[in-house]
Protein backbone atom coordinates (compact mmCIF):
# COMPACT_ATOMS: atom_id res chain seq x y z
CA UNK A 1 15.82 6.01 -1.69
CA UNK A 2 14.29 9.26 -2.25
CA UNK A 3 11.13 10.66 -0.38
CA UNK A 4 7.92 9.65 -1.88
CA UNK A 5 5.60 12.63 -2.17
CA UNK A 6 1.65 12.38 -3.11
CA UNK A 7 -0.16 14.42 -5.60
CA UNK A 8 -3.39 15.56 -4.20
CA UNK A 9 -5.99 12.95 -5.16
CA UNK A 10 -3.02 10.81 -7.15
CA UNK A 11 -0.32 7.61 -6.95
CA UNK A 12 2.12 7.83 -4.90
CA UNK A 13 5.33 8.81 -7.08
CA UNK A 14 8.99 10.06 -6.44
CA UNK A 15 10.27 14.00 -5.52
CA UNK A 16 11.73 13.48 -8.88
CA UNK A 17 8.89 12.55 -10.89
CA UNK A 18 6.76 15.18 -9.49
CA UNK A 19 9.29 17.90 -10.27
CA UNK A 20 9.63 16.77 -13.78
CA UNK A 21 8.91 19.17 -16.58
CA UNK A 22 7.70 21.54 -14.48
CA UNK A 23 10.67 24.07 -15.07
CA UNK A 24 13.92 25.32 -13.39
CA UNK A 25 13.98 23.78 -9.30
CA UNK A 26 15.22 27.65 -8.54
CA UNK A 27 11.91 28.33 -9.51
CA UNK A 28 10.36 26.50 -6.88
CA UNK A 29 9.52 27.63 -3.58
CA UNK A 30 8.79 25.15 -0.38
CA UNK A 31 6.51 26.38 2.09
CA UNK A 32 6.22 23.12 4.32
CA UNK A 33 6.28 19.54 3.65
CA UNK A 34 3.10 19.59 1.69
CA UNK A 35 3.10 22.89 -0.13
CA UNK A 36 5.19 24.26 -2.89
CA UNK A 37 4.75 27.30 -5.82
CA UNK A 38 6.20 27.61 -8.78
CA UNK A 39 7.34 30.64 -10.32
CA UNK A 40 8.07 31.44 -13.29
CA UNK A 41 11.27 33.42 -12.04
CA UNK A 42 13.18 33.32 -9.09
CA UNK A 43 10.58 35.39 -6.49
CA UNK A 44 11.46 37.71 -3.50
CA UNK A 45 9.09 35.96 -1.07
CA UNK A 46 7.01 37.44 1.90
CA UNK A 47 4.80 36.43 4.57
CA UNK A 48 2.23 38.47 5.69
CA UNK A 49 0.23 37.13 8.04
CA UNK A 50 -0.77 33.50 9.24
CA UNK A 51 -0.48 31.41 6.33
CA UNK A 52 -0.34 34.36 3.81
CA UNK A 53 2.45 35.14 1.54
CA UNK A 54 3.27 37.76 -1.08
CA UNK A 55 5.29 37.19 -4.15
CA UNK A 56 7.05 39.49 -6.18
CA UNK A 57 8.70 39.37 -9.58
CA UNK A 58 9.66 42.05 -11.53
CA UNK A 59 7.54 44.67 -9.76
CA UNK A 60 4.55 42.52 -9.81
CA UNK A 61 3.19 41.34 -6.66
CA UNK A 62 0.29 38.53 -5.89
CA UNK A 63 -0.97 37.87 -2.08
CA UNK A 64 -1.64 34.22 -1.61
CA UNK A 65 -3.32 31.96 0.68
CA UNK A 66 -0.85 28.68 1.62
CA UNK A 67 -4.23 26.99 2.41
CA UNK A 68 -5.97 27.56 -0.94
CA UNK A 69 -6.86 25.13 -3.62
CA UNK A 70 -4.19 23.08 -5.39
CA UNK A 71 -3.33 23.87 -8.98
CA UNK A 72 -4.00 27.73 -7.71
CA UNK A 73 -2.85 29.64 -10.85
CA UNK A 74 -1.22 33.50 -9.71
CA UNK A 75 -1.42 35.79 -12.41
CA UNK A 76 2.05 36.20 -13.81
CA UNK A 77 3.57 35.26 -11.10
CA UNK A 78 2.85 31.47 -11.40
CA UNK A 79 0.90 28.82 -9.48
CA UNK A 80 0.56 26.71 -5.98
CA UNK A 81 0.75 22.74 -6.25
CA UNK A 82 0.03 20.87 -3.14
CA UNK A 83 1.54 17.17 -1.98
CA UNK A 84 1.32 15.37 0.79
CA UNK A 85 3.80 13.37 2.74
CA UNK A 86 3.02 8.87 1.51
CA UNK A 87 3.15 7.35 5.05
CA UNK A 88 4.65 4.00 4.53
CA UNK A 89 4.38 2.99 8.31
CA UNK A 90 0.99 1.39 9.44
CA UNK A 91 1.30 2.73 12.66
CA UNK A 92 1.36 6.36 11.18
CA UNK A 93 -1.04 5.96 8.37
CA UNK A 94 -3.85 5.56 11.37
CA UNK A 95 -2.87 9.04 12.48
CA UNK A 96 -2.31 10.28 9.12
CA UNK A 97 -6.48 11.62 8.29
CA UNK A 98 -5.21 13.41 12.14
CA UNK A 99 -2.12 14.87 10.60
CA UNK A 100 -3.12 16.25 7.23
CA UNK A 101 -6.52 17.93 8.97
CA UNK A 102 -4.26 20.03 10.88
CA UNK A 103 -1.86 20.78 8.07
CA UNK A 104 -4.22 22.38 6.38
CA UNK A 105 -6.13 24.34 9.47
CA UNK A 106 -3.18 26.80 9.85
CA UNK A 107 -3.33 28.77 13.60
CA UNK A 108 -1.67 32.36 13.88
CA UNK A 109 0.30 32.96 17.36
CA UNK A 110 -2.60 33.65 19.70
CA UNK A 111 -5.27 31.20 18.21
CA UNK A 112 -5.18 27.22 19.52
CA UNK A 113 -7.28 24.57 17.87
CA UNK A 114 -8.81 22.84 20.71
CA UNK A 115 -12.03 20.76 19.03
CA UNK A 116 -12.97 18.81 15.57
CA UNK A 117 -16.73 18.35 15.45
CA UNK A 118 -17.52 15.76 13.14
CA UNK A 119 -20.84 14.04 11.77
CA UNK A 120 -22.68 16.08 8.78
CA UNK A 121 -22.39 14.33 5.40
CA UNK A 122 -23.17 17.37 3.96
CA UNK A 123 -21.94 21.05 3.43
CA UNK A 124 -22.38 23.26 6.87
CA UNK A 125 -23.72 26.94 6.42
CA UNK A 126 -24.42 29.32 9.54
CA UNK A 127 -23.72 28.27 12.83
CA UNK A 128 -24.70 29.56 16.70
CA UNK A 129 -24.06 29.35 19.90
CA UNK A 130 -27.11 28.95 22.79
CA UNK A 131 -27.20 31.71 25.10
CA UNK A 132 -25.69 30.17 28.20
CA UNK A 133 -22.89 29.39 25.35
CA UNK A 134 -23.13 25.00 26.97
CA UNK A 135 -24.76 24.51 23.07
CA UNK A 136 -23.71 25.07 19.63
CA UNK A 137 -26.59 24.49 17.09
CA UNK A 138 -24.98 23.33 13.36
CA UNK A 139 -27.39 23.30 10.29
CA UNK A 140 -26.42 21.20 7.27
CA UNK A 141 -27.10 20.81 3.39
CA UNK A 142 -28.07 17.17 4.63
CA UNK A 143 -31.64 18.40 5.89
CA UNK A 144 -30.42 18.05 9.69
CA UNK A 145 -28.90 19.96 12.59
CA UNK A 146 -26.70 19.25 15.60
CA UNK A 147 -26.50 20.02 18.52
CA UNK A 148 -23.10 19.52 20.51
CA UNK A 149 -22.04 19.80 23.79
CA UNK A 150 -19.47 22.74 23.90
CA UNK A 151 -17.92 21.33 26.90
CA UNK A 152 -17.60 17.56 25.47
CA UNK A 153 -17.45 17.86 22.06
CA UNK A 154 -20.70 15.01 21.93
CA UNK A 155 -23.41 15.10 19.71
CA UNK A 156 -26.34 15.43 22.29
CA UNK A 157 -28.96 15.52 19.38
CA UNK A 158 -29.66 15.80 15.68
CA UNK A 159 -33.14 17.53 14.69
CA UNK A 160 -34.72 15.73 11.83
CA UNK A 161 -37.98 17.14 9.86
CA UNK A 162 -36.81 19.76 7.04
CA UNK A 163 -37.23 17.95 3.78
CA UNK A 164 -34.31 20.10 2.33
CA UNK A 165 -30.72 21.79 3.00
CA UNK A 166 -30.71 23.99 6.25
CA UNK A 167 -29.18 26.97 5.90
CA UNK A 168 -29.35 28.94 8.96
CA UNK A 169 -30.68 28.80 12.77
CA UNK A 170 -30.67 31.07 15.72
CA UNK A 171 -31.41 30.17 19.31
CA UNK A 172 -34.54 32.65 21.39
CA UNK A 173 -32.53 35.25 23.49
CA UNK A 174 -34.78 34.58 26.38
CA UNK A 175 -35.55 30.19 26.58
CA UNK A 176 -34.53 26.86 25.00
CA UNK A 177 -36.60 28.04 21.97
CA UNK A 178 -34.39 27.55 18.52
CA UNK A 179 -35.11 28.84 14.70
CA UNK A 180 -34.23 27.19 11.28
CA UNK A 181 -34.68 28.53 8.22
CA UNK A 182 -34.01 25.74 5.22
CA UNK A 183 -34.73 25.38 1.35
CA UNK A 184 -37.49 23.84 1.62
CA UNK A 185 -39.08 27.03 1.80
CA UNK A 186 -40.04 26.66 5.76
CA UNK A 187 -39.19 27.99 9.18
CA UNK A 188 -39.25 25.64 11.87
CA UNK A 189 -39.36 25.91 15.72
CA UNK A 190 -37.74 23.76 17.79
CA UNK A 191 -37.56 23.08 21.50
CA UNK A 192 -34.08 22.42 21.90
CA UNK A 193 -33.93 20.48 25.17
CA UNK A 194 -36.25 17.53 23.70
CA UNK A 195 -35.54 18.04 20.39
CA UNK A 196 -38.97 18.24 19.13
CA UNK A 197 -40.45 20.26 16.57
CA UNK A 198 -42.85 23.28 18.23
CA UNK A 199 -44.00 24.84 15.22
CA UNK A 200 -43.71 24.93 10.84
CA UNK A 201 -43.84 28.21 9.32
CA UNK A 202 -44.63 27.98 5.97
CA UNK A 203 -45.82 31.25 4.32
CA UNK A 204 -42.51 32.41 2.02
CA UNK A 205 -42.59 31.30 -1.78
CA UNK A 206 -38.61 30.94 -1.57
CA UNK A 207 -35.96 29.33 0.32
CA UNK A 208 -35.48 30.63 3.79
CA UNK A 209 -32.06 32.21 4.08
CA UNK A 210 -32.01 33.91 7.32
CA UNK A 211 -33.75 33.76 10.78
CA UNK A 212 -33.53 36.20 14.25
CA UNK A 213 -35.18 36.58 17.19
CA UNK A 214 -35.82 40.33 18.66
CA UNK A 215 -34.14 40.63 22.07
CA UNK A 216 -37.00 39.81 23.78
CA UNK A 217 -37.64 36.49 22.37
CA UNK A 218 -41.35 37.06 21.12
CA UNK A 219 -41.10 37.67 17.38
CA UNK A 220 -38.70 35.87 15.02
CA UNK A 221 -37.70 37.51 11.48
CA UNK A 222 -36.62 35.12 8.57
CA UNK A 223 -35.16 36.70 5.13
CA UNK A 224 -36.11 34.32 1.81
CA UNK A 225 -34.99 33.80 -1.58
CA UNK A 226 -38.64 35.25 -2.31
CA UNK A 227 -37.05 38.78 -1.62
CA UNK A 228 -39.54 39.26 1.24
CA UNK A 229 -38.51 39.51 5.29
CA UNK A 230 -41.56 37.95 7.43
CA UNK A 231 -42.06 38.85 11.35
CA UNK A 232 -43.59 35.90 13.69
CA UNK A 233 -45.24 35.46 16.34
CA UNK A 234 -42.84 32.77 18.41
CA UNK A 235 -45.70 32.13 20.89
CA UNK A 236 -48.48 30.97 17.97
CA UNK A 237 -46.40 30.89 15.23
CA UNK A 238 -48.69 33.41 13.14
CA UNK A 239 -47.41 35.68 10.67
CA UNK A 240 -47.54 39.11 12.32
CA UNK A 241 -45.76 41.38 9.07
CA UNK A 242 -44.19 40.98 5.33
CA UNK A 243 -42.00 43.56 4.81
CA UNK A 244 -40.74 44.02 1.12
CA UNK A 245 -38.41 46.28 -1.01
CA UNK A 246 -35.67 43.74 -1.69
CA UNK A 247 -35.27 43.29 -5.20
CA UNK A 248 -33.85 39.66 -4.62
CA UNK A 249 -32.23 37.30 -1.70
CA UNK A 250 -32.52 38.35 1.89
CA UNK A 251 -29.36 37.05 3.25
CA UNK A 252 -28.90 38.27 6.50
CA UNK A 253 -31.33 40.00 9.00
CA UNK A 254 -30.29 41.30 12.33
CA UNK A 255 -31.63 43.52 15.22
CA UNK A 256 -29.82 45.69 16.73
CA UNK A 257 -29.06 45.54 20.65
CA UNK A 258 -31.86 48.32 20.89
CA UNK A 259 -34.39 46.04 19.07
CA UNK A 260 -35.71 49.46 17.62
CA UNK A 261 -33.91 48.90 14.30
CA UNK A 262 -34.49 45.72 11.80
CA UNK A 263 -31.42 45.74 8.97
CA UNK A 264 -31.45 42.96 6.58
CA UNK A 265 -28.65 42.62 3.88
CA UNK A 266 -29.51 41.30 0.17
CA UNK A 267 -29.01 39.66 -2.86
CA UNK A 268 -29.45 43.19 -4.80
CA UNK A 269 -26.47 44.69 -3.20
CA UNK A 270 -28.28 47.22 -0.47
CA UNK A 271 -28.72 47.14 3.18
CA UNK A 272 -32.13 48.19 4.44
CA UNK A 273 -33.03 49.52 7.89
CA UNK A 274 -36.40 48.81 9.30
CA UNK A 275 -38.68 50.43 11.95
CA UNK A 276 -38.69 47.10 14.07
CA UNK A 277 -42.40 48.13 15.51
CA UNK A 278 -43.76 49.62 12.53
CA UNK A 279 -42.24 47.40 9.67
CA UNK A 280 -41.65 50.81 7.77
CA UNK A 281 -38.16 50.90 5.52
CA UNK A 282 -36.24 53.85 7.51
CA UNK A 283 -33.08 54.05 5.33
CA UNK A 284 -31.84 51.92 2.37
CA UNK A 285 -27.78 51.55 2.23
CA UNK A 286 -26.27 51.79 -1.48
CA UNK A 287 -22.16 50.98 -1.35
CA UNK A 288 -21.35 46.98 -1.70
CA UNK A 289 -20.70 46.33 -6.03
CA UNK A 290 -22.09 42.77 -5.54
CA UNK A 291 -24.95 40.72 -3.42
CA UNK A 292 -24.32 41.59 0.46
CA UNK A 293 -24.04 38.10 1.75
CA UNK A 294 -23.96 38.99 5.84
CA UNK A 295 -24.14 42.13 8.74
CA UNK A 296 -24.13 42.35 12.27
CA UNK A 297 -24.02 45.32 14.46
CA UNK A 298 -21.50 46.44 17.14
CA UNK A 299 -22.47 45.74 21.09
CA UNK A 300 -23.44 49.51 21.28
CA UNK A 301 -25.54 49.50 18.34
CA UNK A 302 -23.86 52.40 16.36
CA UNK A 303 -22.14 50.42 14.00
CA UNK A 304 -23.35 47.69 11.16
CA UNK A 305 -20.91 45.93 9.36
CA UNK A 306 -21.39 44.24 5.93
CA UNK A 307 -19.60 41.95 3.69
CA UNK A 308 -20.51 40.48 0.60
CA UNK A 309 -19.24 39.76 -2.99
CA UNK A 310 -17.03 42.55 -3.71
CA UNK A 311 -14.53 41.19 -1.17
CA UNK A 312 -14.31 43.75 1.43
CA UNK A 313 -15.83 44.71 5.00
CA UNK A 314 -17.76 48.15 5.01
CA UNK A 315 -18.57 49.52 8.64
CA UNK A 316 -21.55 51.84 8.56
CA UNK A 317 -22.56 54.53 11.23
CA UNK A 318 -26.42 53.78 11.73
CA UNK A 319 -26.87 57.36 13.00
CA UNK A 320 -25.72 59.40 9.87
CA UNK A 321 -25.55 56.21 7.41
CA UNK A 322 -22.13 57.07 6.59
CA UNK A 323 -19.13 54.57 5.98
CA UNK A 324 -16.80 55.06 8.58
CA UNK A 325 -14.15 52.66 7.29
CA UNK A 326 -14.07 49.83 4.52
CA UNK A 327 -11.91 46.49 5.30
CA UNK A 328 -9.62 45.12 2.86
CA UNK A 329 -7.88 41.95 2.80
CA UNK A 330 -10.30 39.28 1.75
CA UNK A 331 -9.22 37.68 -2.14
CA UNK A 332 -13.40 36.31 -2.06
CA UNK A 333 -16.39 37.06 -1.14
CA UNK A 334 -17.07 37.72 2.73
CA UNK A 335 -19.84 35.15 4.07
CA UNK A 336 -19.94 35.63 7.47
CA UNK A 337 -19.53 38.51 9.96
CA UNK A 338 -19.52 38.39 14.42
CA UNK A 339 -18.93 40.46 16.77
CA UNK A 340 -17.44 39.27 19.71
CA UNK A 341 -19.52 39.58 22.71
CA UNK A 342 -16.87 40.76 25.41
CA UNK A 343 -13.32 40.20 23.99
CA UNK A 344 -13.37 43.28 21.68
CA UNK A 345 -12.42 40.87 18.39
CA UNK A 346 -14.45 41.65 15.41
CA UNK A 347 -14.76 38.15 12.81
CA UNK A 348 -15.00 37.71 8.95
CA UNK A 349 -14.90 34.38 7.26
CA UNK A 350 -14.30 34.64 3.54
CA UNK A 351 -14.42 32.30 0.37
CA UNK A 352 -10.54 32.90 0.24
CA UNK A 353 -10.33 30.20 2.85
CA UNK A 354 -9.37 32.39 5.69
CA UNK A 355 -10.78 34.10 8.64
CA UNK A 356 -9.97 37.32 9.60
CA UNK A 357 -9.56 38.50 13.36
CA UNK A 358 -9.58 42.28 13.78
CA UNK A 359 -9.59 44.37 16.66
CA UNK A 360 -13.25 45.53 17.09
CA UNK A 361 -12.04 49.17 18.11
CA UNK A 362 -9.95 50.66 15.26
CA UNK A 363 -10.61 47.17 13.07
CA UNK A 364 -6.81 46.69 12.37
CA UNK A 365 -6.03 42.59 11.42
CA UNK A 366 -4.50 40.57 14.37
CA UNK A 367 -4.79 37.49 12.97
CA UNK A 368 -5.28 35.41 9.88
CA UNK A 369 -6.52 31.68 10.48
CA UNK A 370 -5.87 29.04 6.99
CA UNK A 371 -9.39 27.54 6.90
CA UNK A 372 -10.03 26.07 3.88
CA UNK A 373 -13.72 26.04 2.10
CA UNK A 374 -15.37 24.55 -1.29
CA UNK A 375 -16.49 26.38 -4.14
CA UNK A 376 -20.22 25.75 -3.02
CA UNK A 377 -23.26 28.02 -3.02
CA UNK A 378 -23.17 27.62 0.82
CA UNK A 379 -22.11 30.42 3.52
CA UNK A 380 -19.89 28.93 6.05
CA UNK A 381 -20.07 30.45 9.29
CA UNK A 382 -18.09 31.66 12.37
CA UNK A 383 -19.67 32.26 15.65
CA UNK A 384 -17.84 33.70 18.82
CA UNK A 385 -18.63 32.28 22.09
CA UNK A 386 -20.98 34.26 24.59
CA UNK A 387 -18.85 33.80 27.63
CA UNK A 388 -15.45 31.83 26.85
CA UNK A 389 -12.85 33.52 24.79
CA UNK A 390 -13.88 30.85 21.74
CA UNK A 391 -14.31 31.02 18.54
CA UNK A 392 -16.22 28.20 15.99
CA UNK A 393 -15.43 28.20 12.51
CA UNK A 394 -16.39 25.80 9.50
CA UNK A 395 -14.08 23.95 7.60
CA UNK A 396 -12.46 21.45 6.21
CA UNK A 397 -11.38 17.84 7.46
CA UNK A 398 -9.19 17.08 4.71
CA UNK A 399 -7.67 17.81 1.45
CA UNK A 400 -7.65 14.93 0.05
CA UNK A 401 -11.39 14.98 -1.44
CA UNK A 402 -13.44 18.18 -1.93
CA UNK A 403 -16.11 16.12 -0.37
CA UNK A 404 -15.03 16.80 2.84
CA UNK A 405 -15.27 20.26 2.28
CA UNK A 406 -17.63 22.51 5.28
CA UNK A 407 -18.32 19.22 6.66
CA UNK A 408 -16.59 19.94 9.87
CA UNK A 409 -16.56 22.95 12.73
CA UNK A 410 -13.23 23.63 14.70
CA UNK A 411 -13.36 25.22 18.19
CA UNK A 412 -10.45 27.77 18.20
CA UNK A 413 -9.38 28.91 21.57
CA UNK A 414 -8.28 32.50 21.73
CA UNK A 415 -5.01 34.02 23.65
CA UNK A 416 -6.31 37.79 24.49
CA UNK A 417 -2.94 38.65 25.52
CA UNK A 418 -1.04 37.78 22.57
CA UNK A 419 -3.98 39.18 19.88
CA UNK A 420 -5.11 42.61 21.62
CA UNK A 421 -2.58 42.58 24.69
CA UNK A 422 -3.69 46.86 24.29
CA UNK A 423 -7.38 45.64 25.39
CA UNK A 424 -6.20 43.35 27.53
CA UNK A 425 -4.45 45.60 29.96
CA UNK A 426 -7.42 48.16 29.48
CA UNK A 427 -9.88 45.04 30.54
CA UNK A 428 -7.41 44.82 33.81
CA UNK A 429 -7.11 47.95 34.25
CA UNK A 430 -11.09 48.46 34.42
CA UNK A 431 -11.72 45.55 36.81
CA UNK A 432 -9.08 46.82 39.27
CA UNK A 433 -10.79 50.60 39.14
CA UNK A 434 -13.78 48.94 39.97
CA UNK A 435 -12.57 46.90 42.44
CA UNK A 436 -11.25 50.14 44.16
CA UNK A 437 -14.73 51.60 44.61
């Protein structure tokens, strides 16, 4: 009897029946159990990276994600059709939901998936990490946000009290002290080791899309869909400064490591730089062709990155104001940007369905993680671990239903010696000097 295969979201029918009409089998291409193109001639064949692949026919070449959508059409070249494998054993169909998460959560050499975290019912936008890094705060479409254990993987609370989607939070540098920023057009306060609510901001017209704290913990900035950036007081929770110039969305706002320097990213495609004591607009940044959707400076300071809508990674100089070097890779928009804190990786998660590692000191690609993502509004995050060499990413649980889509976070552990083994033996190399002396 021949092997039964699945159509995504379909009845279970026969290799042969799925094949049929769909043109010459030397057409076809098998990637894995579950994933197969079709061509429409017989391609030369490629991987790049991770779960990327290039095809090429007759001089024309398309670069392809293995975990993209199903029914993926490639510009004369063809298309990707997805199946999965019909379990038939009860025994395996209870580890099946197990088995097809992780055949679509593809990990590069040097990357281990070490943690699902499960619970939202809705889609999952920007994620962080507490200071100590024992906390990771998740904010959800579904009004709430979790808080996990990193070390357990438990849910040790869920913060009720926004009457609408959640889109971003950020814990106080300095205390237990956490910020949300939601669609309900409000910035809440939350003390994060009782879970209650400390204070409800509630000056901006628009949706709040962003939230930071300065380094010292005593003012917190949130960016709206009112195209204004406000400045708090954490202590009272008064409104201390509007600063606008935005011509629509703020979605990202950062300090730098200074805390001299406010930059927030926006809707209208420009990056602006803010006196951080003075509220005055210092510099406004004119290169992205479409909304700038997230930055983040370097450790030093010196350098702002920015991704957005037209698909690629610009790294700015904040001295001169200059582009140093632009990123390419991405096939969508870029939602979310980290530095790591200590491992010298450099993050991007993109509405391609992949996250990009890069080596934070000449930005080169080292690795390409398959993480799957809906076609939502939302901004799915990445966040890298203060101390550990970790990395959270949101995604997908299962393929099966685009309603399972950013519901999830996966905990990637990272090899340092197999993705920068360069700044690996420099890292050694340093703590043995300074052992010397």
């Amino acid at each position: 009897m021949s092997a039964q295969k699945t159509p995504l979201g379909g009845q279970p029918i026969s290799r042969k029946e799925a094949f049929k009409g769909l043109g010459d089998p030397k057409t076809w291409k098998k990637f894995s159990d579950t994933v197969y193109a079709e061509f429409r001639a017989k391609p030369k064949i490629k991987r790049v990276a991770g779960s990327l692949v290039t095809a090429t026919i007759e001089k024309v070449k398309k670069v392809f994600s293995l975990g993209t959508e199903p029914g993926l059409q490639l510009p004369e070249i063809g298309r990707v059709i997805r199946y999965q494998s019909n379990f038939r054993v009860k025994k395996k169909q209870r580890t099946s939901s197990k088995q097809q998460a992780k055949t679509f959560v593809t990990a590069p050499p040097g990357v281990k998936l070490v943690r699902t975290l499960r619970g939202h019912t809705g889609y999952i936008n920007c994620i962080a990490w507490s200071p100590d890094g024992r906390m990771l705060a998740v904010p959800s479409e579904d009004k709430t946000i979790r808080l996990w254990d990193a070390k357990t993987g438990k849910c040790l609370n869920t913060l009720e009290g926004h009457t609408a989607g959640v889109w971003r939070v950020a814990f106080n540098p300095t205390d237990s002290t956490m910020a949300s920023g939601s669609e309900d057009n409000m910035v809440k306060l939350w003390n994060t080791q009782t879970g209650k609510c400390l204070h409800t901001l509630k000056s901006h017209k628009g949706r709040v899309l962003s939230v930071t704290f300065d380094r010292k913990g005593l003012t917190l900035v949130s960016g709206s869909g009112d195209h204004t950036i406000k400045l708090w007081d954490v202590a009272s929770g008064q409104l201390l400064r509007t600063l606008k110039g935005h011509k629509s969305n703020v979605f990202s706002v950062s300090y730098d490591p200074s805390g001299h320097i406010l930059a927030s990213g926006s809707e209208d495609a420009t990056i602006k730089l803010w006196d951080a004591k003075t509220g005055k607009c210092l510099h406004t940044l004119k290169a992205h062709e479409g909304a700038i959707r997230s930055i983040a400076f370097n450790l030093s300071g010196r350098t702002l990155a920015s991704g957005g809508d037209n698909n690629t990674i610009k790294l700015w100089d904040v001295a001169s104001r200059r582009i140093l070097r632009r990123l390419e890779g991405h096939e969508d928009f870029v939602d979310c940007l980290d530095f790591s804190p200590f491992v010298g990786l450099f993050g991007s998660k993109s509405n391609d369905g992949t996250v990009r590692l890069w080596r934070a000191d000449i930005f080169k690609p080292v690795a390409v993680i398959s993480e799957p993502k809906s076609r939502s509004c939302w901004m799915p995050g990445l966040a890298f671990h203060p101390h550990l060499h970790l990395l959270a990413t949101v995604g997908s649980d299962s393929r099966k239903t685009h309603e399972l889509d950013d519901r999830v976070v996966h905990i990637w552990k990272l090899n340092l010696p197999v993705l920068v083994p360069a700044l690996q033996r420099q890292s050694l190399a340093r703590r043995a000097k300074t052992k010397l002396n």
